[in-house]
N, C-alpha and C. Protein backbone atom coordinates (compact mmCIF):
# COMPACT_ATOMS: atom_id res chain seq x y z
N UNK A 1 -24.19 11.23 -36.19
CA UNK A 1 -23.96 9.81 -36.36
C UNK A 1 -22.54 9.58 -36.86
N UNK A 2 -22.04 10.18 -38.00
CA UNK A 2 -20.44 10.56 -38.62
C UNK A 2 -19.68 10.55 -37.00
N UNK A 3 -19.95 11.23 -36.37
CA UNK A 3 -18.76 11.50 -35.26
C UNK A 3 -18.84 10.35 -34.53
N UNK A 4 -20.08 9.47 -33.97
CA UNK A 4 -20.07 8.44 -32.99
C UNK A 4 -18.98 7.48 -34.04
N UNK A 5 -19.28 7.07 -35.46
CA UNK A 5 -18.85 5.69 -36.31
C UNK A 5 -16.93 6.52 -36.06
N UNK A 6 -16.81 7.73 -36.42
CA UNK A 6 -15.58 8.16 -35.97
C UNK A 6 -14.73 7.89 -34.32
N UNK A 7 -15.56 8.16 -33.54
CA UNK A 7 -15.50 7.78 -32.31
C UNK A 7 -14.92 6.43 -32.52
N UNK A 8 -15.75 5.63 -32.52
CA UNK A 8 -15.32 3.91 -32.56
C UNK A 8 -14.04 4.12 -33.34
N UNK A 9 -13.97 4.34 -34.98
CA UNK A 9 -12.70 3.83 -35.50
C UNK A 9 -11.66 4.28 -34.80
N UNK A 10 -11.33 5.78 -33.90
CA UNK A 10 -10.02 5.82 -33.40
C UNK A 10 -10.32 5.21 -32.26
N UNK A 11 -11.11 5.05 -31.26
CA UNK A 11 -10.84 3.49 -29.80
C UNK A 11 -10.65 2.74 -30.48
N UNK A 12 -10.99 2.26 -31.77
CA UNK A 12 -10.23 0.72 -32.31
C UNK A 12 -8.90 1.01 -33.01
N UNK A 13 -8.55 2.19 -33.24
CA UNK A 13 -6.83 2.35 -33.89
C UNK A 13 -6.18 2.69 -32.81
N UNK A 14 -6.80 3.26 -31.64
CA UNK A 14 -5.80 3.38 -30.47
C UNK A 14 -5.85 2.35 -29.47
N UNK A 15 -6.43 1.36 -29.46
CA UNK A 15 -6.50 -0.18 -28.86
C UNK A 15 -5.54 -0.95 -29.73
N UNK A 16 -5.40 -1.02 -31.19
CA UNK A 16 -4.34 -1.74 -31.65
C UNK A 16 -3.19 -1.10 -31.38
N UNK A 17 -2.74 0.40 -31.31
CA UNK A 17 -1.55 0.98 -31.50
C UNK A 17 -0.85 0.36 -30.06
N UNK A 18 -2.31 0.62 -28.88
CA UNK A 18 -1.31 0.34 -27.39
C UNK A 18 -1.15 -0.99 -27.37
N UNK A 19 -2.12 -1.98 -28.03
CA UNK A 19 -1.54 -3.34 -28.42
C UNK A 19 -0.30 -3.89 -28.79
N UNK A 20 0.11 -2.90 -29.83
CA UNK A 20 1.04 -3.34 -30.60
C UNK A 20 2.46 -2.73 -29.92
N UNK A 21 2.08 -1.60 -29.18
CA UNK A 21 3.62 -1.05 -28.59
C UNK A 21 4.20 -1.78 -27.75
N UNK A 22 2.84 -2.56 -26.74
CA UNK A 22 3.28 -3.27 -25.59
C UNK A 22 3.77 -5.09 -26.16
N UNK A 23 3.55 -5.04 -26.98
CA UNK A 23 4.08 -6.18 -27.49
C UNK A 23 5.22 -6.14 -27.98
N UNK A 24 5.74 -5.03 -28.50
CA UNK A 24 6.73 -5.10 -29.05
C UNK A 24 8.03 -4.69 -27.81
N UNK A 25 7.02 -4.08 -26.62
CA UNK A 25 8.19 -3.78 -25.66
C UNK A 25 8.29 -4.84 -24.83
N UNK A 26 7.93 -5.58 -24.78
CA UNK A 26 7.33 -6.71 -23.44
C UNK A 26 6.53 -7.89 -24.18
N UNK A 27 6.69 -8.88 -24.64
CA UNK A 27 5.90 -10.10 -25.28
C UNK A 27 5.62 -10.58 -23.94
N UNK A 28 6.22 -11.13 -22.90
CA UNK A 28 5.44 -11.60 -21.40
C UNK A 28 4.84 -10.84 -20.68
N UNK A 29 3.40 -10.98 -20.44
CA UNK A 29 2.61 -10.43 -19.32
C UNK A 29 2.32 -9.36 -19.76
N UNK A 30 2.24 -8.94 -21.20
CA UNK A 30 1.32 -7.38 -21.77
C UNK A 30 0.16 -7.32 -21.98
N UNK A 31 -0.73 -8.69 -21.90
CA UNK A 31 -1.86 -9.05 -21.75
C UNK A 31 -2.44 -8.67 -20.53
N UNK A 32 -1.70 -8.64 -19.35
CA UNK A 32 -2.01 -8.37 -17.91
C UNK A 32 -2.12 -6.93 -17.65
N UNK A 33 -1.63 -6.44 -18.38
CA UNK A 33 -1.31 -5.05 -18.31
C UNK A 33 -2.09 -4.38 -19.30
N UNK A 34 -2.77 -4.58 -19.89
CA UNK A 34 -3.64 -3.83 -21.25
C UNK A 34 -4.92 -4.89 -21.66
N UNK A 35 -6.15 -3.65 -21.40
CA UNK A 35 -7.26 -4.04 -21.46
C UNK A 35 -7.63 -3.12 -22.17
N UNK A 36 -8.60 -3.66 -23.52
CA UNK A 36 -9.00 -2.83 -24.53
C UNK A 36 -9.90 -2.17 -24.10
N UNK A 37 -10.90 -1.08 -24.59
CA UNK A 37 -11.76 -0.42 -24.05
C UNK A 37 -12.94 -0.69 -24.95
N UNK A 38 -13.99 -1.50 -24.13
CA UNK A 38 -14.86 -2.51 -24.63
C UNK A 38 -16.35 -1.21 -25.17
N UNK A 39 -16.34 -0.93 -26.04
CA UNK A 39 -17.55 -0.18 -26.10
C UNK A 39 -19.07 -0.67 -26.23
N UNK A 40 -20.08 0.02 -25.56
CA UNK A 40 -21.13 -0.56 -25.02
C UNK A 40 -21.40 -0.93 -23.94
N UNK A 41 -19.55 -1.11 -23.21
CA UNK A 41 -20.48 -2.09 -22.03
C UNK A 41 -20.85 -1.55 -20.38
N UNK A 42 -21.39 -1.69 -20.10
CA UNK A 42 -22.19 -1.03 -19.04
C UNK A 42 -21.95 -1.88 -17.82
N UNK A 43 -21.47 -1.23 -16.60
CA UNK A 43 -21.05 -1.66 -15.53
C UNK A 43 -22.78 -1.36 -14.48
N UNK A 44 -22.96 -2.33 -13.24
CA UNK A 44 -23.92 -1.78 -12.42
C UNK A 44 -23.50 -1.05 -11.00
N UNK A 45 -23.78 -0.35 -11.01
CA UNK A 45 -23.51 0.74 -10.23
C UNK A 45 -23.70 0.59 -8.80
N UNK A 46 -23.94 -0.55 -8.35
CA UNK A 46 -24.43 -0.92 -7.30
C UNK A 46 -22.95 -1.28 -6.93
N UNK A 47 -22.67 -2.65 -7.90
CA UNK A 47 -21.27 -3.41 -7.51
C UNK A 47 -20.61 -2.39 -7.59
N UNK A 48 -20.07 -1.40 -8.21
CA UNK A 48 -19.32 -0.41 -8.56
C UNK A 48 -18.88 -0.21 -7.15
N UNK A 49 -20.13 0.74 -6.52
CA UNK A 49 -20.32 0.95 -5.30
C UNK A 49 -19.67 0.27 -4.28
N UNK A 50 -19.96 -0.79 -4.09
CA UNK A 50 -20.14 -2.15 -3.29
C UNK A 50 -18.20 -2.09 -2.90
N UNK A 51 -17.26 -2.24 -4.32
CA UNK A 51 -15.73 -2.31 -4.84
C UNK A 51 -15.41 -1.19 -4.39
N UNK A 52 -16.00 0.00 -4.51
CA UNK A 52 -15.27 1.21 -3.95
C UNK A 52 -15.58 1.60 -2.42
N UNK A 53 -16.39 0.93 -1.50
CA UNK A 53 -16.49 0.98 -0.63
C UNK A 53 -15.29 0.02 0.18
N UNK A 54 -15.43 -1.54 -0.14
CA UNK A 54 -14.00 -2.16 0.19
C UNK A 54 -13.47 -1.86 0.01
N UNK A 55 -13.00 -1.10 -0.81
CA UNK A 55 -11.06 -0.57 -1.03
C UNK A 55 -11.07 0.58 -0.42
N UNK A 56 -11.76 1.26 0.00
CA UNK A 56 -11.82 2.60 0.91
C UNK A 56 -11.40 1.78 2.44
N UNK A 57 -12.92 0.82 2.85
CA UNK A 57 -11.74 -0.17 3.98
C UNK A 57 -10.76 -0.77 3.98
N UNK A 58 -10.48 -0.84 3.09
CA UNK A 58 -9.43 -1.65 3.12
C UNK A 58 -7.87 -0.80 3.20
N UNK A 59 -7.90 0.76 2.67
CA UNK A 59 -7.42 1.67 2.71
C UNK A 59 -7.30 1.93 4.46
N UNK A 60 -8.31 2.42 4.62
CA UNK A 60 -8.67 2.86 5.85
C UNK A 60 -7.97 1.42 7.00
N UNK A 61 -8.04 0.48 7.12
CA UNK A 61 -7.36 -0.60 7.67
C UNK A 61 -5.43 -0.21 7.54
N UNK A 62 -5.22 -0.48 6.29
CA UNK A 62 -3.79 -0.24 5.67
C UNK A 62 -3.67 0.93 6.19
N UNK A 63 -3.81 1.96 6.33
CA UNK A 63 -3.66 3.51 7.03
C UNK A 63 -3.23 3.30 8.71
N UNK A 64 -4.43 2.76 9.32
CA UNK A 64 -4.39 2.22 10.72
C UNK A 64 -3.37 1.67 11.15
N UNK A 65 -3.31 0.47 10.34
CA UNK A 65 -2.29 -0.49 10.71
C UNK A 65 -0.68 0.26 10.25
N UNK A 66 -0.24 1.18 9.29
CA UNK A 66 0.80 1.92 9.24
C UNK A 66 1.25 2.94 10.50
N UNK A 67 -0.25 3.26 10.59
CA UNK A 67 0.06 4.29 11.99
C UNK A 67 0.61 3.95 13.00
N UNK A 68 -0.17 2.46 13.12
CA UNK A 68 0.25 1.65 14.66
C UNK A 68 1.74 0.91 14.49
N UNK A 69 2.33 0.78 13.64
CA UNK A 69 3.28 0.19 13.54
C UNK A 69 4.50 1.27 13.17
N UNK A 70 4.01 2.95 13.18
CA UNK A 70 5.02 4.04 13.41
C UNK A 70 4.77 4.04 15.15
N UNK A 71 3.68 4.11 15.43
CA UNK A 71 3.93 4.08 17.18
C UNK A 71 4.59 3.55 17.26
N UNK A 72 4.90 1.84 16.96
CA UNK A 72 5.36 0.82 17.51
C UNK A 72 6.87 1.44 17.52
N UNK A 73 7.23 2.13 16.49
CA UNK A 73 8.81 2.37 16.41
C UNK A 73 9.31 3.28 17.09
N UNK A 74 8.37 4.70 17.02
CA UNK A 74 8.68 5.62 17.78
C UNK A 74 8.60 4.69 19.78
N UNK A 75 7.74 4.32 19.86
CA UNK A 75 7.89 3.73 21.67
C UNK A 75 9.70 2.85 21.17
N UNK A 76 9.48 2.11 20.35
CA UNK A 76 10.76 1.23 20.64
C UNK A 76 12.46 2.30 20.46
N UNK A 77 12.07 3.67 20.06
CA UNK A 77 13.07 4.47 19.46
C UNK A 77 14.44 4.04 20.51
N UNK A 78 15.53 4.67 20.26
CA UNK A 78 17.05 4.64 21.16
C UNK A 78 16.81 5.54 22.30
N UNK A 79 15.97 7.11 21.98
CA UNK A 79 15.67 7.38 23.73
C UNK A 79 14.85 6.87 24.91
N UNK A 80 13.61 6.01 24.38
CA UNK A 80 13.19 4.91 25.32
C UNK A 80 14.55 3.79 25.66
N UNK A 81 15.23 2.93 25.09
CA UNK A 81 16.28 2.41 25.47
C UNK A 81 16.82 2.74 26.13
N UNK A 82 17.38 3.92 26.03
CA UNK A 82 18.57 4.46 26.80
C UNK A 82 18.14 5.19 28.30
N UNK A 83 16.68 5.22 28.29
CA UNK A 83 15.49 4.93 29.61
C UNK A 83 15.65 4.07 30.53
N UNK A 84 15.10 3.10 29.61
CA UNK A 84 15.37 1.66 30.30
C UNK A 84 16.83 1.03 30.55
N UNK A 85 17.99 1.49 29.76
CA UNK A 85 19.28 1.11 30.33
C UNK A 85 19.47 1.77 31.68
N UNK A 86 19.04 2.92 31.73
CA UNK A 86 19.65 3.71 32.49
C UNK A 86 19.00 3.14 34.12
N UNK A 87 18.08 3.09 33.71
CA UNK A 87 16.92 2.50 35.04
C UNK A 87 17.71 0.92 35.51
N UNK A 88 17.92 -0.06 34.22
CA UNK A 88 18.49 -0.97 35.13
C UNK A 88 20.03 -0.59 35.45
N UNK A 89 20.58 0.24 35.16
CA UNK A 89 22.03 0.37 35.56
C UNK A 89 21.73 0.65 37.00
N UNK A 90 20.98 1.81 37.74
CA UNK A 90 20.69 2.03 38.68
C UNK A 90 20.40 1.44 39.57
N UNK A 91 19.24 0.31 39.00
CA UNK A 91 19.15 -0.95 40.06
C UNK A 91 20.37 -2.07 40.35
N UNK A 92 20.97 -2.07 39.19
CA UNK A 92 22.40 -2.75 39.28
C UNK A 92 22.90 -2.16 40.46
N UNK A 93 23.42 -0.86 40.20
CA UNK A 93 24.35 -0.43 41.10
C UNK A 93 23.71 -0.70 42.35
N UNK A 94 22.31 0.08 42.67
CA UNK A 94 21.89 -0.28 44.42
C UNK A 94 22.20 -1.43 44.69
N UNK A 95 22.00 -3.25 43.68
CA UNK A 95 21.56 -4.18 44.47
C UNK A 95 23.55 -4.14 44.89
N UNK A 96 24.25 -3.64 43.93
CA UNK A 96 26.08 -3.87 44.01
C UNK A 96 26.18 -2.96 45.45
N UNK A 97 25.55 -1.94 45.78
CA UNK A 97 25.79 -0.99 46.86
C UNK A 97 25.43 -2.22 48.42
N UNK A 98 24.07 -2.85 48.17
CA UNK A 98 23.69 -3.14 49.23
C UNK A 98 24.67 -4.32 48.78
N UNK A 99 24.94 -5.71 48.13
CA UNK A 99 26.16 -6.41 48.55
C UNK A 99 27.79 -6.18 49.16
N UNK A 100 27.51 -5.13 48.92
CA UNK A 100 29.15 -4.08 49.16
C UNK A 100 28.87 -4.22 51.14
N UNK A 101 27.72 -3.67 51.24
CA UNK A 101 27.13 -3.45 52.40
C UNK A 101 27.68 -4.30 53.72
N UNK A 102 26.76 -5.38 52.83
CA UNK A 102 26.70 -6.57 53.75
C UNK A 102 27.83 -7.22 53.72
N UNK A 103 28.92 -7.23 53.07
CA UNK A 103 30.11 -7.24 53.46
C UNK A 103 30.73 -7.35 54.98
């Protein structure tokens, strides 16, 4: 029983200490950033669940969509360009060959 009432007093001296550092480094928005560690309280495991399954999709989406948008760069790279320049230079020149032609 000594060790649990011990337990609590240092989570409550190390909840004021990170309290007090972040205040003294940062007075705006250290509230946003530091959440005490509430003892007792019990989360349900279901929602738990539920939160770590969306952010896995949501991961899994963000992953996808990075991939497809490295395709996108690699297809758009300077040796596809220099593909497609080369292809219309060629047609340039034939349609310049056949006006030369008909001359």
């Amino acid at each position: 029983m000594r060790s649990a009432e011990e337990h609590a007093q240092l989570i409550s001296k190390m909840n004021e200490l990170i309290k007090d550092s972040l205040q003294t480094e940062d007075a705006d928005g250290s509230d946003d950033l530091y959440s005490p560690v509430n003892e007792g309280e019990e989360f349900d495991e279901s929602v738990l669940l539920e939160e770590l399954e969306k952010l896995e999709k949501s991961l899994d989406e963000s992953l996808f969509e990075a991939d497809r948008k490295e395709q996108e760069v690699l297809a758009a790279s300077p040796s596809n360009h220099a593909k497609l320049e080369e292809e219309d230079i060629a047609e340039d020149l034939e349609y310049l060959r056949q006006w030369a032609n008909s001359l």
